[in-house]
Structures are given as C-alpha cells and as structure tokens.
C-alpha atoms as a PDB file:
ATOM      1  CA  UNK A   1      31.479 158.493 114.287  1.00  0.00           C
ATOM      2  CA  UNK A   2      32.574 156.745 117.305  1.00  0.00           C
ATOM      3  CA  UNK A   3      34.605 154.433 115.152  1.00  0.00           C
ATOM      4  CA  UNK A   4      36.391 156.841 113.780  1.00  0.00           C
ATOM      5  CA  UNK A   5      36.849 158.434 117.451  1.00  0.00           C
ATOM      6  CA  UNK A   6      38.479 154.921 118.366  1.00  0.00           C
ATOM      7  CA  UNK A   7      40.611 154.445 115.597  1.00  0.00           C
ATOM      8  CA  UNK A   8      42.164 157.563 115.916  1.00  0.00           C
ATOM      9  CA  UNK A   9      42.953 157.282 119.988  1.00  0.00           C
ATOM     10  CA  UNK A  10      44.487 153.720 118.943  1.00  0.00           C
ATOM     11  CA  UNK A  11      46.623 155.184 116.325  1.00  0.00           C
ATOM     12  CA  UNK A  12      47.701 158.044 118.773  1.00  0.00           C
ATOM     13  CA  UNK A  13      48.760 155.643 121.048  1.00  0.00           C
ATOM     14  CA  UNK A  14      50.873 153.686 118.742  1.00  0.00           C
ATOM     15  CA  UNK A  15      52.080 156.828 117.567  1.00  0.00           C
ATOM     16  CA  UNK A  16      53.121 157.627 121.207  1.00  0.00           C
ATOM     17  CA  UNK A  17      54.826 153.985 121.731  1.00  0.00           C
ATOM     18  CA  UNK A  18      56.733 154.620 118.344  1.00  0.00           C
ATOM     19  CA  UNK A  19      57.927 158.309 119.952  1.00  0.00           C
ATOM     20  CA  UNK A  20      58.848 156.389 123.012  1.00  0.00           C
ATOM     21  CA  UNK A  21      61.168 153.310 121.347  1.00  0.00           C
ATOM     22  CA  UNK A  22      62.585 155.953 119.103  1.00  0.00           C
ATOM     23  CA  UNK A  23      63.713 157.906 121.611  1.00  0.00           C
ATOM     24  CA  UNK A  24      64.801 154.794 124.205  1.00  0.00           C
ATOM     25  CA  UNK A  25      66.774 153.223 120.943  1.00  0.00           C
ATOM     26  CA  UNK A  26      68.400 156.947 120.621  1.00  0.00           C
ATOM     27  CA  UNK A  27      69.479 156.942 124.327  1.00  0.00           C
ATOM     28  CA  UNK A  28      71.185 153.347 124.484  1.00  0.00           C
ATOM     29  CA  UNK A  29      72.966 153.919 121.468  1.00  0.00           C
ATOM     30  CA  UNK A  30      74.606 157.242 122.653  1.00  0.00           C
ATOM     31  CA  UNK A  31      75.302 155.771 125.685  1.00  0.00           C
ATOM     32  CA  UNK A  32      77.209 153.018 125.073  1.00  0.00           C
ATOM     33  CA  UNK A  33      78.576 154.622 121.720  1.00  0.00           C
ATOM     34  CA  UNK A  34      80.659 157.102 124.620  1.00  0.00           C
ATOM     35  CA  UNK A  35      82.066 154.328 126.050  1.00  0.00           C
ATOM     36  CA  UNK A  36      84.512 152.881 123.344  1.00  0.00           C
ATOM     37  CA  UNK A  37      88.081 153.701 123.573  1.00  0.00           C
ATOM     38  CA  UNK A  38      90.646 153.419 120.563  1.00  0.00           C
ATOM     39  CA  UNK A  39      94.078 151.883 121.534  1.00  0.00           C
ATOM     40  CA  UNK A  40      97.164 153.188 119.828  1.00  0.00           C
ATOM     41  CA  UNK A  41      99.521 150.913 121.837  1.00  0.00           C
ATOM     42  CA  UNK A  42      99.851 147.027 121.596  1.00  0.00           C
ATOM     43  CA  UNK A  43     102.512 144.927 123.456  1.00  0.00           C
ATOM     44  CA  UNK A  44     105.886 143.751 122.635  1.00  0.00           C
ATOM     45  CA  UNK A  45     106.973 140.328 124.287  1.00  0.00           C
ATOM     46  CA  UNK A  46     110.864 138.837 123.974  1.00  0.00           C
ATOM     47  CA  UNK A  47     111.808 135.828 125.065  1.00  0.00           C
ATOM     48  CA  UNK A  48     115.619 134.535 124.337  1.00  0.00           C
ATOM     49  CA  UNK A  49     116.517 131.072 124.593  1.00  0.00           C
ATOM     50  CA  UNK A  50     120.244 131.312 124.968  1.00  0.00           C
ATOM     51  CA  UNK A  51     119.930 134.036 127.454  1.00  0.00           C
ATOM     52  CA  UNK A  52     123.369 136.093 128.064  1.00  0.00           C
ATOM     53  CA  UNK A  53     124.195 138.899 130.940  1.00  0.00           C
ATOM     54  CA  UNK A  54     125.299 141.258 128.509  1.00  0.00           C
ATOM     55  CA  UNK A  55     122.244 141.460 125.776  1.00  0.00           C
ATOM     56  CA  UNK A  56     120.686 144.724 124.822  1.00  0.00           C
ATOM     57  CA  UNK A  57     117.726 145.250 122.729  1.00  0.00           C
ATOM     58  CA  UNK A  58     117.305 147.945 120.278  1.00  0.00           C
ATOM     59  CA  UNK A  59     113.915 148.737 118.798  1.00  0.00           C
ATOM     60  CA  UNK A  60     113.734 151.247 115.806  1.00  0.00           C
ATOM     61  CA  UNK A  61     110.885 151.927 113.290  1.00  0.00           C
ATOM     62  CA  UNK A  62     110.763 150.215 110.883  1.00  0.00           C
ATOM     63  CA  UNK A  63     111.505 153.307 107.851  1.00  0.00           C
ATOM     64  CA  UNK A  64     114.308 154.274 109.774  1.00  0.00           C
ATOM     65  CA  UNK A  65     116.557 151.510 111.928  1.00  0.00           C
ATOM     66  CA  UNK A  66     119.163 154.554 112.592  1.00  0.00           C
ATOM     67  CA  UNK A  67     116.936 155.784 115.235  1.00  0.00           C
ATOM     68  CA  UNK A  68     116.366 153.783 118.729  1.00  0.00           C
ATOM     69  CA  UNK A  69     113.050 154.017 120.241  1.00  0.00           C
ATOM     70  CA  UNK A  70     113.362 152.192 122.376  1.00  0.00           C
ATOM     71  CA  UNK A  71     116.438 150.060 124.445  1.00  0.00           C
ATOM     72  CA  UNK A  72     116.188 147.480 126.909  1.00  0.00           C
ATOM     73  CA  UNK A  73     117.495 144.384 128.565  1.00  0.00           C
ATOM     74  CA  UNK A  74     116.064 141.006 129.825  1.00  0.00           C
ATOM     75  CA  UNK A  75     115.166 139.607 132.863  1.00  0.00           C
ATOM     76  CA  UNK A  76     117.351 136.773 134.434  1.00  0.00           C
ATOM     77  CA  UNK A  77     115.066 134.344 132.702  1.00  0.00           C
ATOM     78  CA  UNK A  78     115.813 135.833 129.057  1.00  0.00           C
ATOM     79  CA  UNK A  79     112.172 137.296 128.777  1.00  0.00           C
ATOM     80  CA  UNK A  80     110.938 141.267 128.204  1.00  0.00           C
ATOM     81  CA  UNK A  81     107.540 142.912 127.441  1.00  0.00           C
ATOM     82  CA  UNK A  82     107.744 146.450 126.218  1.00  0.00           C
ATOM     83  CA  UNK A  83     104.871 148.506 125.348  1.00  0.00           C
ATOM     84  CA  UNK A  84     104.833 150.021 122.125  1.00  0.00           C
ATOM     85  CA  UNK A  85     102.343 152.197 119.738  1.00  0.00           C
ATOM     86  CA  UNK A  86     101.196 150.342 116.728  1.00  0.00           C
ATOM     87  CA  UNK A  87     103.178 150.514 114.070  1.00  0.00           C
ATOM     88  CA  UNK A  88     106.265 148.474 111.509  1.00  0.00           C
ATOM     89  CA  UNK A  89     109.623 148.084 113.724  1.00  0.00           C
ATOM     90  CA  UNK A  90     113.070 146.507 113.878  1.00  0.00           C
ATOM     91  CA  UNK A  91     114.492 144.926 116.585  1.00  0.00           C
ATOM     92  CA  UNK A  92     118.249 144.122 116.901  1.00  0.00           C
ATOM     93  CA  UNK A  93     120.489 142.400 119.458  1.00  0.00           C
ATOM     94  CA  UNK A  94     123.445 143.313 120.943  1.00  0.00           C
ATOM     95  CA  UNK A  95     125.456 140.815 122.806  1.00  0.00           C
ATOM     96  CA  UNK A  96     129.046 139.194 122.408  1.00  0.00           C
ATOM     97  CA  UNK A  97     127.337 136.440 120.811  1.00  0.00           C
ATOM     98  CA  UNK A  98     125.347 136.436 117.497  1.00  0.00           C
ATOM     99  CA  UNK A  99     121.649 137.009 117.585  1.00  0.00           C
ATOM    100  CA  UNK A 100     119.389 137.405 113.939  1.00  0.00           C
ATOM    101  CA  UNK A 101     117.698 141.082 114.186  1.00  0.00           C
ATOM    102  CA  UNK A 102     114.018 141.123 112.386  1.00  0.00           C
ATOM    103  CA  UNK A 103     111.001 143.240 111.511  1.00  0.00           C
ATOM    104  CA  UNK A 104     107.667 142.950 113.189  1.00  0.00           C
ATOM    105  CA  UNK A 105     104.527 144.703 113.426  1.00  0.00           C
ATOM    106  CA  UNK A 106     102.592 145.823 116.433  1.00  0.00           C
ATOM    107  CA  UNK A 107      98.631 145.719 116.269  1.00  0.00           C
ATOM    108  CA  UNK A 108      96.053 147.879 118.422  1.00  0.00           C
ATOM    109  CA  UNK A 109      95.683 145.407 122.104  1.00  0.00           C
ATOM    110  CA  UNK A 110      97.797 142.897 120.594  1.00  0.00           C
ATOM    111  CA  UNK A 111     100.834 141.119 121.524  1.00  0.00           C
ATOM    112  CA  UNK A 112     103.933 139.943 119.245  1.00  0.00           C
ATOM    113  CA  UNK A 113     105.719 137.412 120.201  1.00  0.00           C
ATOM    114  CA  UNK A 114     109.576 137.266 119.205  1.00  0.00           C
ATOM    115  CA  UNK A 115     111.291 134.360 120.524  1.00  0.00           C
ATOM    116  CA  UNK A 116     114.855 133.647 119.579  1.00  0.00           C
ATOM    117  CA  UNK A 117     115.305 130.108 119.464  1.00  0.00           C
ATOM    118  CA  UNK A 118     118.136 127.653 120.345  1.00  0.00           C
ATOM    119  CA  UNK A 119     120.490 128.923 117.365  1.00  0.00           C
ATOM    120  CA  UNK A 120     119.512 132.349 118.005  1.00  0.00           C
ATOM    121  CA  UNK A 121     117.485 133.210 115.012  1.00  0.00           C
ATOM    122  CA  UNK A 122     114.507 134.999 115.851  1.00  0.00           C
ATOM    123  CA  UNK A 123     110.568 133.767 115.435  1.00  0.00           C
ATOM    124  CA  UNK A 124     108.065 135.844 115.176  1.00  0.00           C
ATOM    125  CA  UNK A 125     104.353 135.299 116.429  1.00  0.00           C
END
C-alpha cells in the first residue's frame, strides 16, 4: 500500500512539472509570436555615373508605365534612395542626354541597386 501511495505522489508531481512547461512553452511562444512585424516597403537606391543637372527619374509599376508613382532627382553626387512598397516597377530617365530605362523588383527590407554605368545603360542589383 505505501508503494502505491508513493508512486502515485511521484506521478502527480511529474504531472504538475508537465502542467508547468506546458504552460511556460505556451507563454514564450505568444510572446514573442506578438512581436513580428511584416514589411510591405523595401528600398530603392540610384546611383548615375554620368551625373547631369537636369535628370529626372520616373518610377511607374510595372503593369502600367503610363502612371508615375513616383518622380525624383539626384543628389549632386548622381545618387538617390527612394522608398518604395514591394512590388514589379519601371524606372525611366529624363535628361538631355540618353539614359536606358529598366524593370526591377522591390523585395520586403531589401534594397535594389540600379546603377547606370559609364555609357548610361542601367545595372541592376
């Protein structure tokens, strides 16, 4: 009889450890579960070789390049970053001189690099 007594206050106990674990494991996981944030933006980063004072870039989805979502210029050392949401887009440049235009893609916290080189075709990173 007092075997029996013992074995069933030890499996009580490990019963009651199990309870506790289950419940510590349940309160970690919800707590760092509320801490994750989704990004819908990434970053856009232009850098032109053959800099010019009169560029202007236009950025347009990619499923429709007749609408601008965006227009900007450069800094005095040919270089821009815009922030953009994640998605397919077109970028083209206007200037008195010839620049290529391209597609790229922006990811969740990501950069994309364009850079257009010395003959002013654009590379994308």
């Amino acid at each position: 009889m007092q075997l029996d007594t013992k074995l069933f206050k030890k499996m009580k106990k490990i019963k009651s450890i199990k309870i506790v674990f289950l419940f510590l494991f349940t309160l970690v996981t919800s707590i760092s579960c509320n801490d994750t944030e989704i990004s819908t933006s990434g970053i856009l980063s232009v850098n032109i070789t053959n800099n010019q004072p009169d560029i202007r870039l236009l950025v347009s989805p990619a499923e429709n390049t007749e609408i601008v979502t965006h227009s900007f210029e450069l800094d005095e050392n040919g270089i821009a970053e815009v922030e953009l949401n994640i998605g397919n887009y077109y970028v083209e440049v206007f200037s008195s001189t010839f620049f290529g235009s391209t597609g790229f893609q922006i990811a969740s916290d990501k950069t994309t690099q364009i850079l257009w080189d010395s003959r002013n075709i654009p590379i994308v990173k």
